[in-house]
Protein backbone atom coordinates (compact mmCIF):
# COMPACT_ATOMS: atom_id res chain seq x y z
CA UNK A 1 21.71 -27.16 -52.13
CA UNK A 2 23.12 -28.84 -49.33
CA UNK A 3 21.02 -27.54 -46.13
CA UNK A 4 23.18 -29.25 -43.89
CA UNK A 5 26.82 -26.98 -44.93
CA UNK A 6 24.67 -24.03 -45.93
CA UNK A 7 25.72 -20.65 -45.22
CA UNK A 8 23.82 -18.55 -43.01
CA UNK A 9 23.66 -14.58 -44.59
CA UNK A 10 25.71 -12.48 -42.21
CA UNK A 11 22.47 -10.18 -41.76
CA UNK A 12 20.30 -12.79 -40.16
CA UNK A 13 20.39 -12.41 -36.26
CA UNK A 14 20.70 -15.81 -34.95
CA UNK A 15 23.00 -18.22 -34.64
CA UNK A 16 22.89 -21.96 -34.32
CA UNK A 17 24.84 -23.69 -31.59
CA UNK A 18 26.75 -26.88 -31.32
CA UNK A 19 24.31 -28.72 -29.15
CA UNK A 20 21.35 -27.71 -31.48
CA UNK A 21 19.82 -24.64 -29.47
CA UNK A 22 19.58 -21.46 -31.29
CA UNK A 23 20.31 -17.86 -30.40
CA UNK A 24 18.12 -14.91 -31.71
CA UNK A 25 17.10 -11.75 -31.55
CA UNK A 26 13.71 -10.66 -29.79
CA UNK A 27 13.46 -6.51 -29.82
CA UNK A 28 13.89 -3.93 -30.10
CA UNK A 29 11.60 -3.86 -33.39
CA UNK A 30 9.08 -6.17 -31.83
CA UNK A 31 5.99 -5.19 -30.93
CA UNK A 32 5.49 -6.65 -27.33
CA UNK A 33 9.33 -5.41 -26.69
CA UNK A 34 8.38 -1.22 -27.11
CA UNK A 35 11.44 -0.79 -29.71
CA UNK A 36 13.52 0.13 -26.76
CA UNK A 37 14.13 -3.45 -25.24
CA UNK A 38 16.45 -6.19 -27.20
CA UNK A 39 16.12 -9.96 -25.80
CA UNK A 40 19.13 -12.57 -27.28
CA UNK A 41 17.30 -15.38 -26.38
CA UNK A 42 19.03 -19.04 -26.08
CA UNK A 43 16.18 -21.47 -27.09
CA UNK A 44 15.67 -25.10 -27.38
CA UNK A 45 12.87 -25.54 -29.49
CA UNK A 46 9.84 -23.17 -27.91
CA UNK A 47 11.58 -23.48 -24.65
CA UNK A 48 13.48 -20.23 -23.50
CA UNK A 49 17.26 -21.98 -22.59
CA UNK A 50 18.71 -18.65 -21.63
CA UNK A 51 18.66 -14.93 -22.08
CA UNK A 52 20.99 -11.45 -21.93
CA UNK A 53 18.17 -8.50 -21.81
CA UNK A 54 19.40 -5.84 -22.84
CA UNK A 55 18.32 -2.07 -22.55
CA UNK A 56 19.58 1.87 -23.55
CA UNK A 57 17.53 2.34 -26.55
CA UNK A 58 15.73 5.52 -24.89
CA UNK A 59 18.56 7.24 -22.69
CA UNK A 60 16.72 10.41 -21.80
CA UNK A 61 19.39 11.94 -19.41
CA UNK A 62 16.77 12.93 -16.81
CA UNK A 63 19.54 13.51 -13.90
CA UNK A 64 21.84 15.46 -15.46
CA UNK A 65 19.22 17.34 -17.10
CA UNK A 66 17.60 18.31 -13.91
CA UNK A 67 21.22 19.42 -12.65
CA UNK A 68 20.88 22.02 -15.26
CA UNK A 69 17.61 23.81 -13.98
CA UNK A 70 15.75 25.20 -11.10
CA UNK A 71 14.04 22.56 -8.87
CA UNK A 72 10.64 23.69 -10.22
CA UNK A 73 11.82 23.23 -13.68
CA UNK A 74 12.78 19.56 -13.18
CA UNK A 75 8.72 18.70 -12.75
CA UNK A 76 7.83 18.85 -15.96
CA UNK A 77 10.77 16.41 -16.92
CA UNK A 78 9.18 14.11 -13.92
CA UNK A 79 5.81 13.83 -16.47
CA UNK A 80 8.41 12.09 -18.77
CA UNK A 81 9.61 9.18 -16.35
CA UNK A 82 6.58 6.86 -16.12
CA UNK A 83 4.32 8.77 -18.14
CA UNK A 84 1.46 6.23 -17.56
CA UNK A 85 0.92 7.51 -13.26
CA UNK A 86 2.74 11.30 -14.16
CA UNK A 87 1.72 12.53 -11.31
CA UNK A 88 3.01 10.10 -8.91
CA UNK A 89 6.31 11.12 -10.33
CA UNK A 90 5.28 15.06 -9.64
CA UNK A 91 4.43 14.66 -6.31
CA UNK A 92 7.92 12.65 -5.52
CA UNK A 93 10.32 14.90 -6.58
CA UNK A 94 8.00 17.98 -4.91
CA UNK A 95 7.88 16.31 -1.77
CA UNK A 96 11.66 15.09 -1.74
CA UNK A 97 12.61 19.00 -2.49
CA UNK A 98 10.09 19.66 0.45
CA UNK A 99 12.01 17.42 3.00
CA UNK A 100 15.29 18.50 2.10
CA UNK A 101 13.91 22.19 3.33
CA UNK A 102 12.48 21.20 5.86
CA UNK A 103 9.09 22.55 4.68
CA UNK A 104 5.56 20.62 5.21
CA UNK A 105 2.59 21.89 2.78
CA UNK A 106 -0.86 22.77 4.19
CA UNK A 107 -3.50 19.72 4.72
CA UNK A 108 -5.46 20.70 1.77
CA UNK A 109 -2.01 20.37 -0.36
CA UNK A 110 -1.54 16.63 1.04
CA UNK A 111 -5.13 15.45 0.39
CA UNK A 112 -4.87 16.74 -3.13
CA UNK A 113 -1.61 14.92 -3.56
CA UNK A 114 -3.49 11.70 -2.52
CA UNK A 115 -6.32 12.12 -4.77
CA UNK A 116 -4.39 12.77 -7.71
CA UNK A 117 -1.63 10.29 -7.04
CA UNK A 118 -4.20 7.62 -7.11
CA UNK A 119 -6.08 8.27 -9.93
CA UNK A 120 -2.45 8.13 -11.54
CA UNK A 121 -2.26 4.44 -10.09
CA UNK A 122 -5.61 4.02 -11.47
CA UNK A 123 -4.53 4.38 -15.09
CA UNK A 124 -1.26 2.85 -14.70
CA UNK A 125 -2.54 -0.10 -14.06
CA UNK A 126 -5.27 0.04 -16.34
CA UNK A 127 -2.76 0.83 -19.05
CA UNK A 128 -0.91 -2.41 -17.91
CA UNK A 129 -3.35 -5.02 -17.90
CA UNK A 130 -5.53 -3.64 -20.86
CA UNK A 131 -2.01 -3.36 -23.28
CA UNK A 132 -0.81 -7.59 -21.52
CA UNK A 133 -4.99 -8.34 -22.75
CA UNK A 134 -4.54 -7.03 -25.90
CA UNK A 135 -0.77 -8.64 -27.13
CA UNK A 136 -2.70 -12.02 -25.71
CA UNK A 137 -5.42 -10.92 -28.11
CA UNK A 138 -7.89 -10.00 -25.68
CA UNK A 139 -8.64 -7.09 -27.64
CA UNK A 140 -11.95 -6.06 -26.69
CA UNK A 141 -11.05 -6.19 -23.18
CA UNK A 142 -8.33 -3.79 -23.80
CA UNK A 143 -11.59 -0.98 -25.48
CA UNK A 144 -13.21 -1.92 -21.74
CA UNK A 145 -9.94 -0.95 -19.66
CA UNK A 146 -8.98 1.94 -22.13
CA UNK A 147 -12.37 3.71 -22.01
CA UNK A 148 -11.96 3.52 -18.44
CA UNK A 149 -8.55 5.39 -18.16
CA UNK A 150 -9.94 7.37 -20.83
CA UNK A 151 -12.85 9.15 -18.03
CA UNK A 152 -9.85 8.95 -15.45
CA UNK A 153 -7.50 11.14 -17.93
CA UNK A 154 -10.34 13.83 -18.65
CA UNK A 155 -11.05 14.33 -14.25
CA UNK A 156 -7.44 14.67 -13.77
CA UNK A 157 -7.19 17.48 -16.94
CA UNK A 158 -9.60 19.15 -15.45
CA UNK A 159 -7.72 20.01 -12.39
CA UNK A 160 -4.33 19.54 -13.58
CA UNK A 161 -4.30 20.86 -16.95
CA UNK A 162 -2.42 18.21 -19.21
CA UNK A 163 -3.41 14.38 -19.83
CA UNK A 164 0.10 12.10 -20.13
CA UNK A 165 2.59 15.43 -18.54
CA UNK A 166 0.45 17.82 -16.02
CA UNK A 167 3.47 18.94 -14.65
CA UNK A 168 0.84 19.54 -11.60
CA UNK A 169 2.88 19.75 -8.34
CA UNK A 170 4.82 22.84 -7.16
CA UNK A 171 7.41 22.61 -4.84
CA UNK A 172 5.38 23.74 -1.73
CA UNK A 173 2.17 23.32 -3.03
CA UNK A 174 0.20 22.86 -6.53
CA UNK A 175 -0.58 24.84 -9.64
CA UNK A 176 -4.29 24.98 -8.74
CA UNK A 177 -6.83 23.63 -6.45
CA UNK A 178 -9.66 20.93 -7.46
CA UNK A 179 -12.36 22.22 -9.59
CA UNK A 180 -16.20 22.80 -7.68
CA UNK A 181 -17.56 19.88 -9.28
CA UNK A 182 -14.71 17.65 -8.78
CA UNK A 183 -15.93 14.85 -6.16
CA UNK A 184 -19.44 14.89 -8.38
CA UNK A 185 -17.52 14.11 -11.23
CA UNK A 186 -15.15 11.65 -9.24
CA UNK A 187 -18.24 10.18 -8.28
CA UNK A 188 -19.87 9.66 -11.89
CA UNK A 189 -16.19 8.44 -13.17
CA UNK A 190 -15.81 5.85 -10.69
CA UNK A 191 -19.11 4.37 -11.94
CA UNK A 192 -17.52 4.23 -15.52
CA UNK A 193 -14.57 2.58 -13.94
CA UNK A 194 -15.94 -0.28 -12.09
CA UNK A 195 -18.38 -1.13 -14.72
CA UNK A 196 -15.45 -1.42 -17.24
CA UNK A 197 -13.47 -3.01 -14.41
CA UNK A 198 -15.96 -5.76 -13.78
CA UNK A 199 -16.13 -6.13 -17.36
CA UNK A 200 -12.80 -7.02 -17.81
CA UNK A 201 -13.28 -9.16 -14.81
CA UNK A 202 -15.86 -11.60 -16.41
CA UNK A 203 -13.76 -11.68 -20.04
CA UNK A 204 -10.46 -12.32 -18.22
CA UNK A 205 -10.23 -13.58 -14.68
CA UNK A 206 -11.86 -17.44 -15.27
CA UNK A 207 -11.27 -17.11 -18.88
CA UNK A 208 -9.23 -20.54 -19.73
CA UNK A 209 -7.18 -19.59 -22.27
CA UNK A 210 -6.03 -16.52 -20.56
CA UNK A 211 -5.40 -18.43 -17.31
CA UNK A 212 -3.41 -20.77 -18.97
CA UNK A 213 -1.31 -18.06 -20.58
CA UNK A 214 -0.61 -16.45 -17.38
CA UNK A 215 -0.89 -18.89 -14.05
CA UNK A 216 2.40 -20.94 -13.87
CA UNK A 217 4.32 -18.41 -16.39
CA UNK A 218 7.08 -15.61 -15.47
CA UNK A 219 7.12 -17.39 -12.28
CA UNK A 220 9.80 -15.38 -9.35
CA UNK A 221 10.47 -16.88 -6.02
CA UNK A 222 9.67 -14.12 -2.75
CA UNK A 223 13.47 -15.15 -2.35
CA UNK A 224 14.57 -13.94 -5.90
CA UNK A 225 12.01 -10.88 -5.58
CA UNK A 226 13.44 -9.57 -2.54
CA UNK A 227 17.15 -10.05 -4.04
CA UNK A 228 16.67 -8.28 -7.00
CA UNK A 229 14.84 -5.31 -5.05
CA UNK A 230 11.57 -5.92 -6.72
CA UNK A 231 8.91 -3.87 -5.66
CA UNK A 232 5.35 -2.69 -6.33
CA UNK A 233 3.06 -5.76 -7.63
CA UNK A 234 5.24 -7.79 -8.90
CA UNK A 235 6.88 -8.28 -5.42
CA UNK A 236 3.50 -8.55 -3.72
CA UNK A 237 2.39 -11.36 -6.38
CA UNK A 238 5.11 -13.77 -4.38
CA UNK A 239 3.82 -12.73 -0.79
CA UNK A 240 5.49 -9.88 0.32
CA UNK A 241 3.35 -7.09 1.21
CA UNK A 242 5.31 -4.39 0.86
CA UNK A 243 3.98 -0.92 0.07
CA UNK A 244 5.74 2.34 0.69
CA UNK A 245 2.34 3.89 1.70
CA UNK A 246 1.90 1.67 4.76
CA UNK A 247 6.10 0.60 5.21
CA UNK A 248 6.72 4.54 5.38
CA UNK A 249 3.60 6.76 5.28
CA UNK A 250 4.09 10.09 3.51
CA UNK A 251 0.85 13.29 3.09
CA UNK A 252 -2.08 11.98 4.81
CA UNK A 253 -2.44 7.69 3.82
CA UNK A 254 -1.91 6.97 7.37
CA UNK A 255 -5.10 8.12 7.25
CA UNK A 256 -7.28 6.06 5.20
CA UNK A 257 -8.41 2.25 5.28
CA UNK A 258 -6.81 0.51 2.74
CA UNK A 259 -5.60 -3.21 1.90
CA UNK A 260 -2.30 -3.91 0.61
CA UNK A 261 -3.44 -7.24 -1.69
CA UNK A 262 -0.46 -10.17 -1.94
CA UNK A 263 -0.60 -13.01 -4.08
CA UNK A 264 0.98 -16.22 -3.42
CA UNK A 265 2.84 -17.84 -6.29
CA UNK A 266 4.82 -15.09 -7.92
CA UNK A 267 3.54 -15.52 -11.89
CA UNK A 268 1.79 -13.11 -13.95
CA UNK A 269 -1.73 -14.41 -12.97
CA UNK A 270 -0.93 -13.53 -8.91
CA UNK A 271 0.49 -9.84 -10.56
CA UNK A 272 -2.98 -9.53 -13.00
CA UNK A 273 -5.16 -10.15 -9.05
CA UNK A 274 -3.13 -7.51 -7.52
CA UNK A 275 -3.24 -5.08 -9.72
CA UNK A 276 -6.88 -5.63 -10.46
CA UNK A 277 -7.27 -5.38 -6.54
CA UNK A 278 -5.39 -2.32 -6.16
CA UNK A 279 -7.66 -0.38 -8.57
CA UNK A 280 -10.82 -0.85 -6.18
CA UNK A 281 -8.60 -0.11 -3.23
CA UNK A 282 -7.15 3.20 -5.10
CA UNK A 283 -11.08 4.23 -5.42
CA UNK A 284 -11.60 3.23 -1.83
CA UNK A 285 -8.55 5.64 -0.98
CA UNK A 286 -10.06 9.10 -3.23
CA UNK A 287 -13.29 8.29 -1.99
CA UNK A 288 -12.44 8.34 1.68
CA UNK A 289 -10.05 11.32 0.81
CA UNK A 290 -13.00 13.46 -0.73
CA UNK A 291 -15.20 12.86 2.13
CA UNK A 292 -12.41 14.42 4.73
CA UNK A 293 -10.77 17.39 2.44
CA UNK A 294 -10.16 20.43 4.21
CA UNK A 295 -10.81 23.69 3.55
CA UNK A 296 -7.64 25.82 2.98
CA UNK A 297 -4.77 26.67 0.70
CA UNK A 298 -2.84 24.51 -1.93
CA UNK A 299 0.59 26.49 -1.21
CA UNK A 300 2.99 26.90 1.35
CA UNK A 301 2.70 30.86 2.62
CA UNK A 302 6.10 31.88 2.55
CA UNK A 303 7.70 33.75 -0.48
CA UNK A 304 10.31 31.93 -0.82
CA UNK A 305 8.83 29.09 -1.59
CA UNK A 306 5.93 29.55 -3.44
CA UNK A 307 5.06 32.34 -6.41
CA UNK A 308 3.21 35.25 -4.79
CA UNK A 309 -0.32 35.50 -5.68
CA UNK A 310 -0.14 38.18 -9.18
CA UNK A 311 -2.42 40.74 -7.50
CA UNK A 312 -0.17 41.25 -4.46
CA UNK A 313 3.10 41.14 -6.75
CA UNK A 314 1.29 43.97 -8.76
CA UNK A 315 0.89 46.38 -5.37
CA UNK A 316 3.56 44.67 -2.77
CA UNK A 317 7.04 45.11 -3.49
CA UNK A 318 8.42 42.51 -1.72
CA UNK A 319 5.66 40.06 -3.50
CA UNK A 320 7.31 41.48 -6.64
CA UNK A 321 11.14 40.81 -5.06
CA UNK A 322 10.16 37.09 -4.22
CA UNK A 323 8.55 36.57 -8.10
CA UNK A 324 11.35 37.82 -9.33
CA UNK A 325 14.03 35.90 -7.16
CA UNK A 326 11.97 32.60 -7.72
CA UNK A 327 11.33 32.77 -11.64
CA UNK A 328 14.95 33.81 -12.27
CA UNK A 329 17.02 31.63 -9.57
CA UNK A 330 14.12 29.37 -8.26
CA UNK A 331 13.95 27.98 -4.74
CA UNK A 332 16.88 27.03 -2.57
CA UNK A 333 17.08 24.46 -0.26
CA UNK A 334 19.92 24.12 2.45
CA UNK A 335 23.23 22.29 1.54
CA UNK A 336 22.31 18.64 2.18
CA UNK A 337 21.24 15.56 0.65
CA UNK A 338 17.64 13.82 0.88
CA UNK A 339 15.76 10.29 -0.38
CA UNK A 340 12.20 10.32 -0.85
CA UNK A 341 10.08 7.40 -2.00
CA UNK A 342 5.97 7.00 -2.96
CA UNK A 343 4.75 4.03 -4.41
CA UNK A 344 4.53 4.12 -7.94
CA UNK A 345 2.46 1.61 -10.41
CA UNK A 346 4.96 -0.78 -10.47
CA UNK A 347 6.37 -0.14 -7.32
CA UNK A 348 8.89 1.96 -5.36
CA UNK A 349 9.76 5.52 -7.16
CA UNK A 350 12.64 7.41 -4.92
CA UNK A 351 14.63 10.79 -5.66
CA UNK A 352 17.42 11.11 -4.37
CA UNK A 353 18.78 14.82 -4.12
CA UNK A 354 21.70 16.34 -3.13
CA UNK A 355 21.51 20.71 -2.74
CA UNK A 356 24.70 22.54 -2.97
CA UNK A 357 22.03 25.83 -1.42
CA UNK A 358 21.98 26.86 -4.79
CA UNK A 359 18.55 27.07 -7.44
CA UNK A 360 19.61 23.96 -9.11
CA UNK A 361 19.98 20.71 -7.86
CA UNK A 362 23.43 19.66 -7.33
CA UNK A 363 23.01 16.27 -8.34
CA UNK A 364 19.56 13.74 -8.94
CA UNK A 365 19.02 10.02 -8.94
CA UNK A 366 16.18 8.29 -9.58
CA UNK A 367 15.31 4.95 -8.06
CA UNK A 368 12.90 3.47 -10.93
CA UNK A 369 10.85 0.08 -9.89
CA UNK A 370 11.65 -1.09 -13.79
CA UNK A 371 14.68 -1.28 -13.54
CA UNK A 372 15.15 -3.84 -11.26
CA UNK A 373 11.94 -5.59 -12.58
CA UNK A 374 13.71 -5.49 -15.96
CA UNK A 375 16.71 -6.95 -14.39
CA UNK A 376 15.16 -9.76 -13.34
CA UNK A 377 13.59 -10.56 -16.56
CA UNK A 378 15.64 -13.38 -17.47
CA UNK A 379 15.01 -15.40 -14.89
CA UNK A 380 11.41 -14.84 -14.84
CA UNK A 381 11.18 -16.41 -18.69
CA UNK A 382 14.03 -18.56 -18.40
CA UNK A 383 12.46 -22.35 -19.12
CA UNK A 384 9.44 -21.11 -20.30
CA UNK A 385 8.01 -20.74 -23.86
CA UNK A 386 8.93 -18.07 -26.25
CA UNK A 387 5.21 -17.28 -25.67
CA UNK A 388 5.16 -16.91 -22.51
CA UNK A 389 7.71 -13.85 -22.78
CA UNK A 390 4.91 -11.77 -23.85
CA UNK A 391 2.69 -11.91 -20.77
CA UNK A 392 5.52 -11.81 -18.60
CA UNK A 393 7.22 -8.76 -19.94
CA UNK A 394 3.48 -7.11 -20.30
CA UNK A 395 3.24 -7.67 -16.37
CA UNK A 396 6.04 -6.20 -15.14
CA UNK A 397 4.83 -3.19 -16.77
CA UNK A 398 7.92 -2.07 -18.27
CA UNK A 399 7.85 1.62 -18.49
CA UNK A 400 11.02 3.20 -20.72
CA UNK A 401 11.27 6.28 -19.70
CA UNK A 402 11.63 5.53 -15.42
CA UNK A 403 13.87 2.36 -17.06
CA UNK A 404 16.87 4.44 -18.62
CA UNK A 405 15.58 7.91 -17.49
């Protein structure tokens, strides 16, 4: 057979072109890719020549489903953005809702927020660096980080009631308050966590082969970063520290003592450091948050924000009007539009609501931090190996369901 005027099948997904680079397919049935991202790669050899990422495997229609409910009923769908931090999504959209009425929630309500909004971060992160570990073959280091986020998921279902969707905000207030024996149990966690953490540290951080696999690889400029609206780690790997909780403080983290930690070089080894920084910060926040909690309520007093408490709607008729009125038609903010952002795990998560002074939302956006870290992909791998891909797309931290919502 003549290899050289040999026909390629139609079925096979690549192509060769006239100067001797190829073009094929990477995704979406590829492990490191999720099944929900394709890659048509341009290579040269090993060497990534070009690249068209493309996404919309996992539409979810989170806007226009939220358009279709009360404001209350759009939380649970929140669980389903970045389902690794859920309740950084929960307390977004509740506090978003909360601006646009003008409404502030008791202290004990904010501190809460924090607490749980950072043991979110917590396991986002260790989600991300233990799954990047594990497609470089690290794989025991990914039983170290998972175990961790494992203790981390049973504290947070004790208070919130669910692991990946809690659904735990309200807007006004929460579903419940911590449990007695929650900073105890915070406390005895965060021992799991840093011994796993430090674990990881030793197998990983002067590792060589991991090094080499990430330092110098899926390199961005602060210049690039800040032009494709990067955010979160991967933005503060090239320098920039930029963090919504210090840039515009929301609840109480004006508060605490914290560090914002910034790389210097922009590749995946600068985003591994700040992410594995940020975890020891996140504990520093809780802690310092469990030592000042206030006594108090979770909820906002007023009927018509909050569900009255069951034995008043049993004996108080207008407790029984307002549980009525806000199970039925839900709360209802004033005509007007609002953006709200929190940092997320991989950066900066905004709603953006507009009210018609109706029960449902008149229209939702979502500003997801993968989406523009996903859009910047290409340049990130462009000239490096096909390899390399791997460890760069594992550090952005990709998360489908904040990607294409």
């Amino acid at each position: 057979m003549d290899k050289k005027n040999a026909e390629i099948p139609k079925n096979w997904n690549l192509e060769h072109l006239e100067d001797g680079r190829l073009v094929l397919n990477m995704g979406p049935s590829h492990p490191a890719m999720h099944g929900i991202v394709r890659m048509l790669l341009t290579v040269d050899g090993e060497r990534v020549a070009d690249s068209d990422i493309e996404i919309g495997y996992l539409h979810r229609g989170f806007e226009k489903t939220c358009e279709n409910v009360t404001y209350n009923q759009c939380i649970p769908y929140t669980d389903r953005l970045n389902y690794v931090s859920p309740l950084i999504n929960n307390v977004g959209f509740a506090l978003a809702v909360e601006k646009l009425m003008g409404i502030e929630t008791p202290a004990r309500c904010q501190y809460i927020r924090v607490i749980m909004s950072e043991l979110s971060r917590l396991t986002d992160h260790l989600t991300c660096l233990g799954a990047n570990a594990m497609e470089l073959s690290a794989f025991t280091v990914y039983f170290y980080l998972i175990n961790a986020r494992e203790a981390l998921y049973r504290l947070t279902d004790s208070v919130a009631g669910g692991r990946i969707t809690p659904a735990y905000t309200r807007v006004g207030g929460l579903t419940r308050d911590l449990t007695p024996d929650f900073k105890s149990s915070a406390a005895e966690v965060f021992k799991i966590v840093r011994k796993n953490l430090s674990d990881a540290d030793k197998l990983l951080t002067r590792n060589r082969i991991f090094y080499d696999r990430l330092r110098g690889t899926g390199v961005i400029s602060k210049e690039d970063a800040v032009s494709l609206a990067f955010t979160g780690p991967a933005l503060r790997s090239t320098g920039v520290p930029l963090d919504v909780r210090k840039a515009a403080p929301y609840l109480v983290y004006d508060r605490f003592d914290f560090d914002i930690p910034v790389g210097s070089n922009g590749d995946n080894y600068d985003r591994y450091l700040v992410r594995m920084e940020e975890m020891r910060q996140s504990m520093r926040i809780v802690e310092q948050a469990l030592a000042q909690l206030p006594d108090g309520p979770v909820n906002h007093p007023a009927y018509n924000v909050i569900l009255p408490p069951k034995k008043q709607v049993y004996g108080n008729i207008e407790a029984l009007m307002a549980h009525f009125k806000l199970t039925f038609e839900g709360v209802k903010p004033p005509k007007g539009e609002v953006y709200q952002a929190v940092e997320g795990g991989n950066g900066e998560v905004g709603f953006y609501i507009v009210s018609d002074g109706t029960g449902n939302p008149w229209r939702v956006r979502l500003r997801p931090p993968s989406f523009a870290l996903t859009a910047g992909l290409s340049k990130m791998i462009k000239g490096g190996y096909i390899a390399d891909i791997v460890s760069t797309f594992g550090q952005i931290n990709m998360i489908g369901g904040e990607l294409e919502r």
